[in-house]
Protein backbone atom coordinates (compact mmCIF):
# COMPACT_ATOMS: atom_id res chain seq x y z
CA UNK A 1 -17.30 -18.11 -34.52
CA UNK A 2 -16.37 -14.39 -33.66
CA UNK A 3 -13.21 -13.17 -34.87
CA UNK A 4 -10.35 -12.46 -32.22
CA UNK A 5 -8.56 -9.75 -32.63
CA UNK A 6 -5.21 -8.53 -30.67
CA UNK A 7 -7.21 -5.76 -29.07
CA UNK A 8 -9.53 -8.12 -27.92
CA UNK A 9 -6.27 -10.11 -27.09
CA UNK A 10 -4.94 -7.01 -25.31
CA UNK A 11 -8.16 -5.90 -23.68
CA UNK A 12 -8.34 -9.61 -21.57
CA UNK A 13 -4.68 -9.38 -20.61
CA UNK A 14 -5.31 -6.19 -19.30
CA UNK A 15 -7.84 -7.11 -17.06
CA UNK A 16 -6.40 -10.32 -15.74
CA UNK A 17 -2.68 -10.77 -16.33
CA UNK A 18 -2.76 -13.89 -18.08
CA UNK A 19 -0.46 -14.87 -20.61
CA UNK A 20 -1.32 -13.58 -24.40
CA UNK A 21 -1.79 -17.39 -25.43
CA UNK A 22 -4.33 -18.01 -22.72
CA UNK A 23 -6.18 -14.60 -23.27
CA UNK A 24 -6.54 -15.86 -26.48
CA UNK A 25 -7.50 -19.02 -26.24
CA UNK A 26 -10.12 -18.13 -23.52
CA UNK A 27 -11.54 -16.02 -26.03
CA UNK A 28 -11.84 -19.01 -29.17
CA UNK A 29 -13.17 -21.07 -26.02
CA UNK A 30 -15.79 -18.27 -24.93
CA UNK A 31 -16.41 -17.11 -28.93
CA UNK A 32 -15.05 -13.46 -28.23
CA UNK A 33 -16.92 -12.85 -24.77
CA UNK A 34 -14.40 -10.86 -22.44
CA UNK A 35 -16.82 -11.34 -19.27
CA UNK A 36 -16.90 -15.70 -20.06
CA UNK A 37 -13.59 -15.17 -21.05
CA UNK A 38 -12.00 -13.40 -17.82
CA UNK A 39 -14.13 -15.92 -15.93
CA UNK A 40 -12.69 -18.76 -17.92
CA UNK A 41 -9.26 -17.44 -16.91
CA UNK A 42 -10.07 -16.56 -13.52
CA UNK A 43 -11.27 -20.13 -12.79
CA UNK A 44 -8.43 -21.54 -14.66
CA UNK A 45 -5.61 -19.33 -12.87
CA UNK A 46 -7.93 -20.41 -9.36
CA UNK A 47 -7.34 -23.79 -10.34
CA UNK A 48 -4.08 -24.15 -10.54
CA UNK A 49 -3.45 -22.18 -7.27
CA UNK A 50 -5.99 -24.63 -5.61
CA UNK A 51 -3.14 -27.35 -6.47
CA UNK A 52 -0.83 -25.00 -4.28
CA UNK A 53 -3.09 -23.90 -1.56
CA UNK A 54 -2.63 -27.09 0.61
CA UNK A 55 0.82 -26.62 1.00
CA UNK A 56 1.91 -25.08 4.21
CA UNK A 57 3.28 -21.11 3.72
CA UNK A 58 4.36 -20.32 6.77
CA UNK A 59 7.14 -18.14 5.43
CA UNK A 60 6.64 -14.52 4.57
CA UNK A 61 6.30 -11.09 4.87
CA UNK A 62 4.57 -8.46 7.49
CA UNK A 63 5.19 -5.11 5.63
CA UNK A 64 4.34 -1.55 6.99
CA UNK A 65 3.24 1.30 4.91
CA UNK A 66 2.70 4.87 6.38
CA UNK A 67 1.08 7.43 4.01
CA UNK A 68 1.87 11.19 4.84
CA UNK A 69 2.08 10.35 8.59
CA UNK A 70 -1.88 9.96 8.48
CA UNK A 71 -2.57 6.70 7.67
CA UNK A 72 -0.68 3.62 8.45
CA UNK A 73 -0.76 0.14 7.41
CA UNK A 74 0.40 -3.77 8.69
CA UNK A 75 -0.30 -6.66 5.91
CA UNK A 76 1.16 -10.47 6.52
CA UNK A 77 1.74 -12.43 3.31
CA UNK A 78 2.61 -15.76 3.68
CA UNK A 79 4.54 -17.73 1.32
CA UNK A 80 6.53 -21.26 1.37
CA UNK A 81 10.47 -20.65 1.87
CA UNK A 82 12.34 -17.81 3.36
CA UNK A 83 14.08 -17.61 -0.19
CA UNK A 84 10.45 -16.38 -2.23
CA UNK A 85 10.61 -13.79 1.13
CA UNK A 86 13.43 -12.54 0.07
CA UNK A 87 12.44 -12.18 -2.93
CA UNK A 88 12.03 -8.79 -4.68
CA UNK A 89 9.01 -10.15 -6.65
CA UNK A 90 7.13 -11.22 -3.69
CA UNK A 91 8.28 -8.22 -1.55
CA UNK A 92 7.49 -5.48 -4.48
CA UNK A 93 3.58 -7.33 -4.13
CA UNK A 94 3.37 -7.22 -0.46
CA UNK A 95 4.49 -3.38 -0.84
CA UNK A 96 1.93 -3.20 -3.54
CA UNK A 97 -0.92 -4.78 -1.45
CA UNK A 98 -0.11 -2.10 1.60
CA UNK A 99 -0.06 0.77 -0.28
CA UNK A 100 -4.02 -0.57 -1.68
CA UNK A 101 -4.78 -0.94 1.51
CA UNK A 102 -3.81 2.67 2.39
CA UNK A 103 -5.20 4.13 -0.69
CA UNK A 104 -8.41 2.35 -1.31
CA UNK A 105 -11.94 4.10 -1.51
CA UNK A 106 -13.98 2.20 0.33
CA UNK A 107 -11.72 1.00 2.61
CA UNK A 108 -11.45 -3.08 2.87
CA UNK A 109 -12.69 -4.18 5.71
CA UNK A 110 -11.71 -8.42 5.08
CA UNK A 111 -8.87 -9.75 3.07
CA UNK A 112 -12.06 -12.41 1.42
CA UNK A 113 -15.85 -13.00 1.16
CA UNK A 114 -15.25 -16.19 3.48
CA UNK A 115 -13.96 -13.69 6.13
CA UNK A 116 -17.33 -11.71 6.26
CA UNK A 117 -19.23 -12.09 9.59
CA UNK A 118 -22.87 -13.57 8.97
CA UNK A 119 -24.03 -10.56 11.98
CA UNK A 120 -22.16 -8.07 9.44
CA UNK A 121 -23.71 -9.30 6.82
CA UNK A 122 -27.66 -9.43 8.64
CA UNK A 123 -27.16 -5.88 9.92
CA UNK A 124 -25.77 -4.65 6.28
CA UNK A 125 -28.79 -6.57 4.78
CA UNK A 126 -31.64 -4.88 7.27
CA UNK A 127 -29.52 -1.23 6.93
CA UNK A 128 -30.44 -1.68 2.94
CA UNK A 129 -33.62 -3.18 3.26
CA UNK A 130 -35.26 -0.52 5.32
CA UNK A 131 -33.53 1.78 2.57
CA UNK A 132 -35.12 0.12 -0.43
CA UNK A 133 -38.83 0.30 1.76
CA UNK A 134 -38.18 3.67 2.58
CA UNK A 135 -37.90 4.83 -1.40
CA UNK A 136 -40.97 2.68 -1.56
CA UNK A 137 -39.95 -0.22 -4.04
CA UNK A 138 -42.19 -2.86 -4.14
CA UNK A 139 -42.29 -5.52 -1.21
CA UNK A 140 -41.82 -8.43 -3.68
CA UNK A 141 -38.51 -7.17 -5.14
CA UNK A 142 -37.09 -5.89 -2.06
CA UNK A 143 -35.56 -9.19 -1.36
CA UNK A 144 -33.96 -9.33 -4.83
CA UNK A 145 -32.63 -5.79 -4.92
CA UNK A 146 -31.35 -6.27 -1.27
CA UNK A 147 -29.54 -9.43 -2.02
CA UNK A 148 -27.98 -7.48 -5.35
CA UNK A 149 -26.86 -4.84 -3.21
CA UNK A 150 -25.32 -7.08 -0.71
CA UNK A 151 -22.81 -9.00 -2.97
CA UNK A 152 -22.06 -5.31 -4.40
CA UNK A 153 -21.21 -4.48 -1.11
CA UNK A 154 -18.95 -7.98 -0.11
CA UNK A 155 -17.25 -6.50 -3.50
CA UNK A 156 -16.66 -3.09 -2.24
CA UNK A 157 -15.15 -4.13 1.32
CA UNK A 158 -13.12 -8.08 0.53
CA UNK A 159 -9.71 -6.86 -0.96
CA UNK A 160 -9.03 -9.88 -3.38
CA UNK A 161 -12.02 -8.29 -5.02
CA UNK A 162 -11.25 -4.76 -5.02
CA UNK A 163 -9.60 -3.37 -8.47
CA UNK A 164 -6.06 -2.60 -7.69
CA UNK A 165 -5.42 1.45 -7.10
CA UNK A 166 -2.03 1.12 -9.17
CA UNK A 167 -3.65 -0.68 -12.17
CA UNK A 168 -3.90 2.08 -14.95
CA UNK A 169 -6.77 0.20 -16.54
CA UNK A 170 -9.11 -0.11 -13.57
CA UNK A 171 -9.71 -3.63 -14.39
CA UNK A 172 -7.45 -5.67 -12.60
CA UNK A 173 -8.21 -7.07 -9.22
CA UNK A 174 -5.75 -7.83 -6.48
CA UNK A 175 -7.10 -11.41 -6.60
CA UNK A 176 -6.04 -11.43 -9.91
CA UNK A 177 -2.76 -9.86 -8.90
CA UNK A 178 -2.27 -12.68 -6.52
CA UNK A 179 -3.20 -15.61 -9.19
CA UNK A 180 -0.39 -13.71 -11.20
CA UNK A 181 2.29 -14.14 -8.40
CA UNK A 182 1.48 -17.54 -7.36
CA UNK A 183 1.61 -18.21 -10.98
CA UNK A 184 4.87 -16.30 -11.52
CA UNK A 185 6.95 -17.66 -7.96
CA UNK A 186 5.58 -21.55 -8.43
CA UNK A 187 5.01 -21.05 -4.57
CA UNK A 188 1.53 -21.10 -2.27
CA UNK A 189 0.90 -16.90 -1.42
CA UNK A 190 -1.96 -15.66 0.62
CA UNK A 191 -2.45 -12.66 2.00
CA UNK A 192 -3.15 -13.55 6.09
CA UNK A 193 -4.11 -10.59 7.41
CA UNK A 194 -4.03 -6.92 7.43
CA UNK A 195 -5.05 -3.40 10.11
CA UNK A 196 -5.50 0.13 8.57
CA UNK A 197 -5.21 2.99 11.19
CA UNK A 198 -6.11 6.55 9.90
CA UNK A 199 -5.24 9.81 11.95
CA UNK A 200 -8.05 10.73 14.42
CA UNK A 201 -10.15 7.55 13.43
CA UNK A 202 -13.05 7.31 15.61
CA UNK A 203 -12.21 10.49 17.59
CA UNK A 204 -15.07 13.20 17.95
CA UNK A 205 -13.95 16.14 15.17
CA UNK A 206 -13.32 19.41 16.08
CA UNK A 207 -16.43 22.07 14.62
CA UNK A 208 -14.89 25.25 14.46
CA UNK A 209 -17.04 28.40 12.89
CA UNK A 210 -14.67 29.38 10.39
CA UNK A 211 -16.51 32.50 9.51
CA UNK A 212 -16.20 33.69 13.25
CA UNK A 213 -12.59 32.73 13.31
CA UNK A 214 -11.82 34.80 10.69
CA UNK A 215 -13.81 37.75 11.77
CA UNK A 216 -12.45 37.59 14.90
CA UNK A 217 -9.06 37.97 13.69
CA UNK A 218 -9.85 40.60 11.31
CA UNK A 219 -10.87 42.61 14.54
CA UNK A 220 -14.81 42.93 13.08
């Protein structure tokens, strides 16, 4: 049996917000491993949200966020009663989750993996497999790098799987931030639905020759 330390203690806490006696415990129940462990937790702290996901949250929240006037934001987060709502817990994480949003590098295209479009996920998968033919890897691993690449990539783009911006750690997902509310309020949460708009998104850019500019005001 490993030993478990308090920085190993510390460590799992950090990365998924559970309580110090279930960090620890995960770890005597995963013999020190912080991956088993954080699944242990995160399939634990899924678990009992499961018990609350049935119930109807049609209460909530739609928040807007507007960074430097260039990129704006619109998240709904449902909850069960008008009094979690009004809540400054649950409105300090709906502020939280629009200012990811905003901030987030990439930006996430789907709040969850269910979300993802099978025709988004085809064209993503024949985008990287002409890539991996094209550096010239071998035709019977392309599949397997491919498919590697594509739950990378549902990673990169669901938010309840990207790490949270505001997390000094770079550990904690907002899925995990959302297991911590639920867990926190007693109440069903889920985050509905969510646009980003970014100034001049999709518009052609402007291609100035700086070096002419400047020599033409100079008078050269």
């Amino acid at each position: 049996m490993a030993e478990i330390t308090a920085a190993m203690v510390k460590d799992l806490r950090e990365r998924t917000g559970a309580g110090m006696a279930d960090c620890k415990k995960a770890l005597v129940e995963t013999d020190g491993d912080l991956e088993k462990a954080g699944e242990y937790l995160r399939k634990k702290g899924l678990a009992a949200a499961a018990k609350k996901a049935g119930r109807v949250a049609s209460e909530g929240l739609v928040h807007s966020y507007i960074h430097n006037g260039r990129v704006g934001v619109l998240v709904e987060v449902n909850c069960e009663t008008d009094f979690v709502a009004r809540g400054d817990d649950f409105r300090n994480f709906v502020k939280d989750v629009a200012m990811h949003i905003a901030g987030a590098s990439p930006t996430p295209l789907y709040v969850s993996a269910d979300e993802v479009a099978p025709d988004a996920i085809e064209s993503e998968r024949a985008i990287l497999t002409a890539k991996a033919i094209e550096q010239g890897k071998k035709a019977e691993i392309v599949g397997k790098i491919v498919e590697g690449q594509i739950a990378k990539w549902k990673k990169d783009v669901c938010l309840l799987d990207q790490i949270w911006v505001r997390d000094p750690e770079g550990k904690k997902t907002i899925g995990a931030l959302l297991t911590e509310i639920v867990a926190k309020i007693g109440e069903n949460i889920r985050i509905r639905r969510f646009v980003r708009w970014e100034l001049g998104e999709g518009l052609e850019k402007r291609k100035d020759d700086f070096a002419a500019e400047v020599a033409k005001q100079a008078g050269l």
